[in-house]
C-alpha atoms as a PDB file:
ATOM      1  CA  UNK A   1       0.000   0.000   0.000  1.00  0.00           C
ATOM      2  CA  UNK A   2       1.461   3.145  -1.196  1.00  0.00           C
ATOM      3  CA  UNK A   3       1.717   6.739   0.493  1.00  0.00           C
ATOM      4  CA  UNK A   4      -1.840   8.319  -0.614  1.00  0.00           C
ATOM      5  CA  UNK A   5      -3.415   4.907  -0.756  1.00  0.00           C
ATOM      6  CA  UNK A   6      -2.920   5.314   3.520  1.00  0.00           C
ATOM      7  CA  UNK A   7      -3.935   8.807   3.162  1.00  0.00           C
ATOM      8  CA  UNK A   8      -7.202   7.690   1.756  1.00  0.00           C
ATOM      9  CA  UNK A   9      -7.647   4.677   3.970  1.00  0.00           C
ATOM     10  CA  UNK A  10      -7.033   6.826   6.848  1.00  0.00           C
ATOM     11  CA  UNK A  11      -9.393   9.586   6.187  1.00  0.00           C
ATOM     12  CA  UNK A  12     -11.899   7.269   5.151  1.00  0.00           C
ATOM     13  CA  UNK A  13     -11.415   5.494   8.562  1.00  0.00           C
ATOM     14  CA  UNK A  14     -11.824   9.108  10.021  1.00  0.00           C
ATOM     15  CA  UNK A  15     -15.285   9.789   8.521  1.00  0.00           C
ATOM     16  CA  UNK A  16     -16.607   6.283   9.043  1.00  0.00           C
ATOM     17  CA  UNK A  17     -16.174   6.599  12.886  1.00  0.00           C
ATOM     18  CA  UNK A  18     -17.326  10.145  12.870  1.00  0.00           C
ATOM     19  CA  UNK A  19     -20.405   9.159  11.565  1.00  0.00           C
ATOM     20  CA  UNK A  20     -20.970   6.572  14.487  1.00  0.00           C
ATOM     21  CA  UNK A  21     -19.831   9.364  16.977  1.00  0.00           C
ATOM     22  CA  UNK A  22     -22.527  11.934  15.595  1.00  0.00           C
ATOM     23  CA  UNK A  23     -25.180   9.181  16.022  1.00  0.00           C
ATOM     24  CA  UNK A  24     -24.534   8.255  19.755  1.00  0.00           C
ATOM     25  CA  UNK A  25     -26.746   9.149  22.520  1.00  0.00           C
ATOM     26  CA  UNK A  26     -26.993  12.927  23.500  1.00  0.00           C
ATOM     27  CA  UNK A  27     -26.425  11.896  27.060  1.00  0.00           C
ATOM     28  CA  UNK A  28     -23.434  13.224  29.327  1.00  0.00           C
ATOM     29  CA  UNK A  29     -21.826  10.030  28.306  1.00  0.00           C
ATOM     30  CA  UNK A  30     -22.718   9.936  24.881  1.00  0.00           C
ATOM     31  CA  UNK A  31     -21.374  13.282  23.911  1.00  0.00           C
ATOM     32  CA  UNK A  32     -18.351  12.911  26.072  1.00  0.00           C
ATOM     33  CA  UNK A  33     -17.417   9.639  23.706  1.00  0.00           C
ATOM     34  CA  UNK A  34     -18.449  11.182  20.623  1.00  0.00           C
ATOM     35  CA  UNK A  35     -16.144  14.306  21.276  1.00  0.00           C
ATOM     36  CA  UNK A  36     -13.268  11.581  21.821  1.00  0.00           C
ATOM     37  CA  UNK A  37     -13.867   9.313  19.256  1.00  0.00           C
ATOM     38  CA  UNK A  38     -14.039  12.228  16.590  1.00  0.00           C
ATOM     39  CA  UNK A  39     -10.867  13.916  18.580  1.00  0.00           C
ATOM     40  CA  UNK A  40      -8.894  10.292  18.055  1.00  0.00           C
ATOM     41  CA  UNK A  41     -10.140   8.966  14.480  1.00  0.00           C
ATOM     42  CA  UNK A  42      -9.504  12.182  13.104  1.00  0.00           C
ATOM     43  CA  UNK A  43      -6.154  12.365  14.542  1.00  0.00           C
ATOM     44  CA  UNK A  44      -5.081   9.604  13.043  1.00  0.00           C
ATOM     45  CA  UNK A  45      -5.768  10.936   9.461  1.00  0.00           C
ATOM     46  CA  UNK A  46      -4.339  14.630  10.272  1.00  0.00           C
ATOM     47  CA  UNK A  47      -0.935  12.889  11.807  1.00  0.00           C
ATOM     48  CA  UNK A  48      -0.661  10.003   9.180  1.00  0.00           C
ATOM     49  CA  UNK A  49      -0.076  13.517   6.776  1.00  0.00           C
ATOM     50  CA  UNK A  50       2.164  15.107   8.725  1.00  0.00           C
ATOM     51  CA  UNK A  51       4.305  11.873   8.919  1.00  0.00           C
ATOM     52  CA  UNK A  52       4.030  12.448   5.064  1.00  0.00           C
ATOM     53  CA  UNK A  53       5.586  15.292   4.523  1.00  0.00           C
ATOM     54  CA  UNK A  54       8.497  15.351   7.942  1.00  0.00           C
ATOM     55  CA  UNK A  55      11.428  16.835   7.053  1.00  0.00           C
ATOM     56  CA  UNK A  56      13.619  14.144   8.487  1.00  0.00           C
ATOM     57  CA  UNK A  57      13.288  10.431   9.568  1.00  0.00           C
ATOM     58  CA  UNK A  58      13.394  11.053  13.042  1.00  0.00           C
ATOM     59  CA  UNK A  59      10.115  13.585  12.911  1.00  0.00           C
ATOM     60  CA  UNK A  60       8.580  10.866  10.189  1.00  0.00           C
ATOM     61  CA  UNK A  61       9.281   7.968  13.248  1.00  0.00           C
ATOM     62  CA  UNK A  62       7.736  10.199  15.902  1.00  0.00           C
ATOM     63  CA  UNK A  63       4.603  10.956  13.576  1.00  0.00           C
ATOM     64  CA  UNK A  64       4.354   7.429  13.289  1.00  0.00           C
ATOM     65  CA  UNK A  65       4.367   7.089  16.748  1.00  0.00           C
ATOM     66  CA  UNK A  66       1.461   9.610  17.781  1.00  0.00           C
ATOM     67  CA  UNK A  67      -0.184   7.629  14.757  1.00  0.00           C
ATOM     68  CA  UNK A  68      -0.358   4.608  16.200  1.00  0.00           C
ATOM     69  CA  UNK A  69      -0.548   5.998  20.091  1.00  0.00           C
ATOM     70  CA  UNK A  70      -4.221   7.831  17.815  1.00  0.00           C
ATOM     71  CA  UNK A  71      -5.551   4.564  16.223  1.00  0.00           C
ATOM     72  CA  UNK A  72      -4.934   2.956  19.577  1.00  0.00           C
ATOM     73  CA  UNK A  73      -7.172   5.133  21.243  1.00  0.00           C
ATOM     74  CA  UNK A  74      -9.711   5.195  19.135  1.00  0.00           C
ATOM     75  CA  UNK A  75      -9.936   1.473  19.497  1.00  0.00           C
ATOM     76  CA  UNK A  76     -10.342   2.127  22.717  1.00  0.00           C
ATOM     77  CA  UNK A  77     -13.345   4.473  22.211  1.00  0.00           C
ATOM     78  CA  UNK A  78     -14.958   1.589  19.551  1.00  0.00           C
ATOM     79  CA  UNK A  79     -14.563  -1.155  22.130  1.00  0.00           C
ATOM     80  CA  UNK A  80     -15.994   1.216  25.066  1.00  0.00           C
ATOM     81  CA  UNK A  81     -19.113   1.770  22.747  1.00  0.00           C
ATOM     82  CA  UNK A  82     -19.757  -1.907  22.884  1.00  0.00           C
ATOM     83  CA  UNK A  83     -18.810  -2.613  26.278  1.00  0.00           C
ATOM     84  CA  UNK A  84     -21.802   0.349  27.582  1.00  0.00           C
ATOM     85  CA  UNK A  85     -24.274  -0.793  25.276  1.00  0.00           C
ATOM     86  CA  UNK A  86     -24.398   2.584  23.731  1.00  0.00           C
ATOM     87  CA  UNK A  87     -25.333   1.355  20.249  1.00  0.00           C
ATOM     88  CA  UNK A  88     -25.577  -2.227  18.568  1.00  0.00           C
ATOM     89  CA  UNK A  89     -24.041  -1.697  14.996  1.00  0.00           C
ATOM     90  CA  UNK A  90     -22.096  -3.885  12.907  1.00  0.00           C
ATOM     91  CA  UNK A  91     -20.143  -1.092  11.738  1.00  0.00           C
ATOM     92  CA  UNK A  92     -18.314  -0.786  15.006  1.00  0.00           C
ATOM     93  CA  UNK A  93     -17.126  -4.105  14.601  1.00  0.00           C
ATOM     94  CA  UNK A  94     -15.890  -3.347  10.872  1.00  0.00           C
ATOM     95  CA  UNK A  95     -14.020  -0.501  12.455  1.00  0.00           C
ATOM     96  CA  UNK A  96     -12.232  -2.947  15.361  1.00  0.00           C
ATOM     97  CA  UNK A  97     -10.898  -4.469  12.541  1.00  0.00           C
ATOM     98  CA  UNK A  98     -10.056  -1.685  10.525  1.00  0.00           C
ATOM     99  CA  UNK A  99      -8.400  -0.449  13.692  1.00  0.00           C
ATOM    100  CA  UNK A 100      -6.452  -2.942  14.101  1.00  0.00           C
ATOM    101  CA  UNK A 101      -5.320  -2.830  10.847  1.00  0.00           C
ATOM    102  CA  UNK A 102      -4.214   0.461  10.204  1.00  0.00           C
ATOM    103  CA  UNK A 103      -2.579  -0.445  13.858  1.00  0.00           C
ATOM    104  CA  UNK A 104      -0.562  -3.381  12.751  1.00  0.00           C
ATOM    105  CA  UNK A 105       0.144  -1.288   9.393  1.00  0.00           C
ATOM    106  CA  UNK A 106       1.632   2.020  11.128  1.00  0.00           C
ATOM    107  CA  UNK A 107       3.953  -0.156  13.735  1.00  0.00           C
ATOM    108  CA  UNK A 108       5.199  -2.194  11.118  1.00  0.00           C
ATOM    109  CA  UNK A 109       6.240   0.854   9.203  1.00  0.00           C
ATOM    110  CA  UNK A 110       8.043   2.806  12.556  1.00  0.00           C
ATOM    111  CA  UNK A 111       9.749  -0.207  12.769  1.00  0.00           C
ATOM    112  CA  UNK A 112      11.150  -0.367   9.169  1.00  0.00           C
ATOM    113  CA  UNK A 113      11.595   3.290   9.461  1.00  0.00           C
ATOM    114  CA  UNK A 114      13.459   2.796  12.404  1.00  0.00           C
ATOM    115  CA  UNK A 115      15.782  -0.045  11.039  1.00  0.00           C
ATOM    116  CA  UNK A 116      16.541   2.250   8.057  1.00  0.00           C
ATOM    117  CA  UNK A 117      17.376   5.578  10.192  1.00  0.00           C
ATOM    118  CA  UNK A 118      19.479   3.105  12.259  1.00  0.00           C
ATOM    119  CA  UNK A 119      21.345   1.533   8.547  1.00  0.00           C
ATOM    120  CA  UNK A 120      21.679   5.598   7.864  1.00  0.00           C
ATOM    121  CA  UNK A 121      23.098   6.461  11.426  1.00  0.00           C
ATOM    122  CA  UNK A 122      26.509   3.698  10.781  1.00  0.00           C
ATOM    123  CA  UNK A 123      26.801   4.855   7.086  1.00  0.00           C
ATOM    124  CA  UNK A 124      27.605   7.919   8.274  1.00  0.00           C
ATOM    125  CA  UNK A 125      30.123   6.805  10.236  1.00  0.00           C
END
């Protein structure tokens, strides 16, 4: 998966939980998870471009980072929505997995990141 193929996936995974946080209950608790969830989810997207355009591979690996640290909590936010009964969609579900996904996706990529920055470091030398 290429650079703006993640871009898309990402801000697709942004408006998909947004429109599950918009239609929770407008109780204390419902708003209070649907200003997280939309906080999180869109996060993710807004960071995941950032990392696109750092200026070195250290800021790209610490993008990365508050990437995944975003996607994490959001699945956080997903599972809480199921755990309170606060609305019994299959969607959510289909997000989980997109979740952990785009989860397994971003740490895998830090970590090549990483290895290269590290190969980069002892050229230098």
């Amino acid at each position: 998966m290429n650079k703006q193929e993640l871009k898309s996936r990402t801000k697709q995974f942004a408006h998909r939980c947004v429109k599950i946080a918009v239609s929770l209950p407008s109780s204390p608790l419902g708003r209070h998870v649907q200003y997280q969830l939309i906080r999180c989810t869109t996060s993710v997207a807004a960071n995941y471009r950032a990392a696109c355009i750092a200026q070195s591979k250290p800021t790209f690996i610490t993008k990365l980072g508050t990437v995944i640290e975003e996607v994490d909590e959001t699945n956080f936010w997903l599972e809480f929505i199921i755990d309170e009964d606060m609305m019994n969609n299959a969607e959510i579900k289909n997000l989980l997995k997109e979740s952990a996904e785009l989860t397994s996706i971003f740490i895998a990529s830090r970590k090549t990141a990483q290895l290269n920055n590290k190969s980069t470091i002892i050229d230098r030398k």
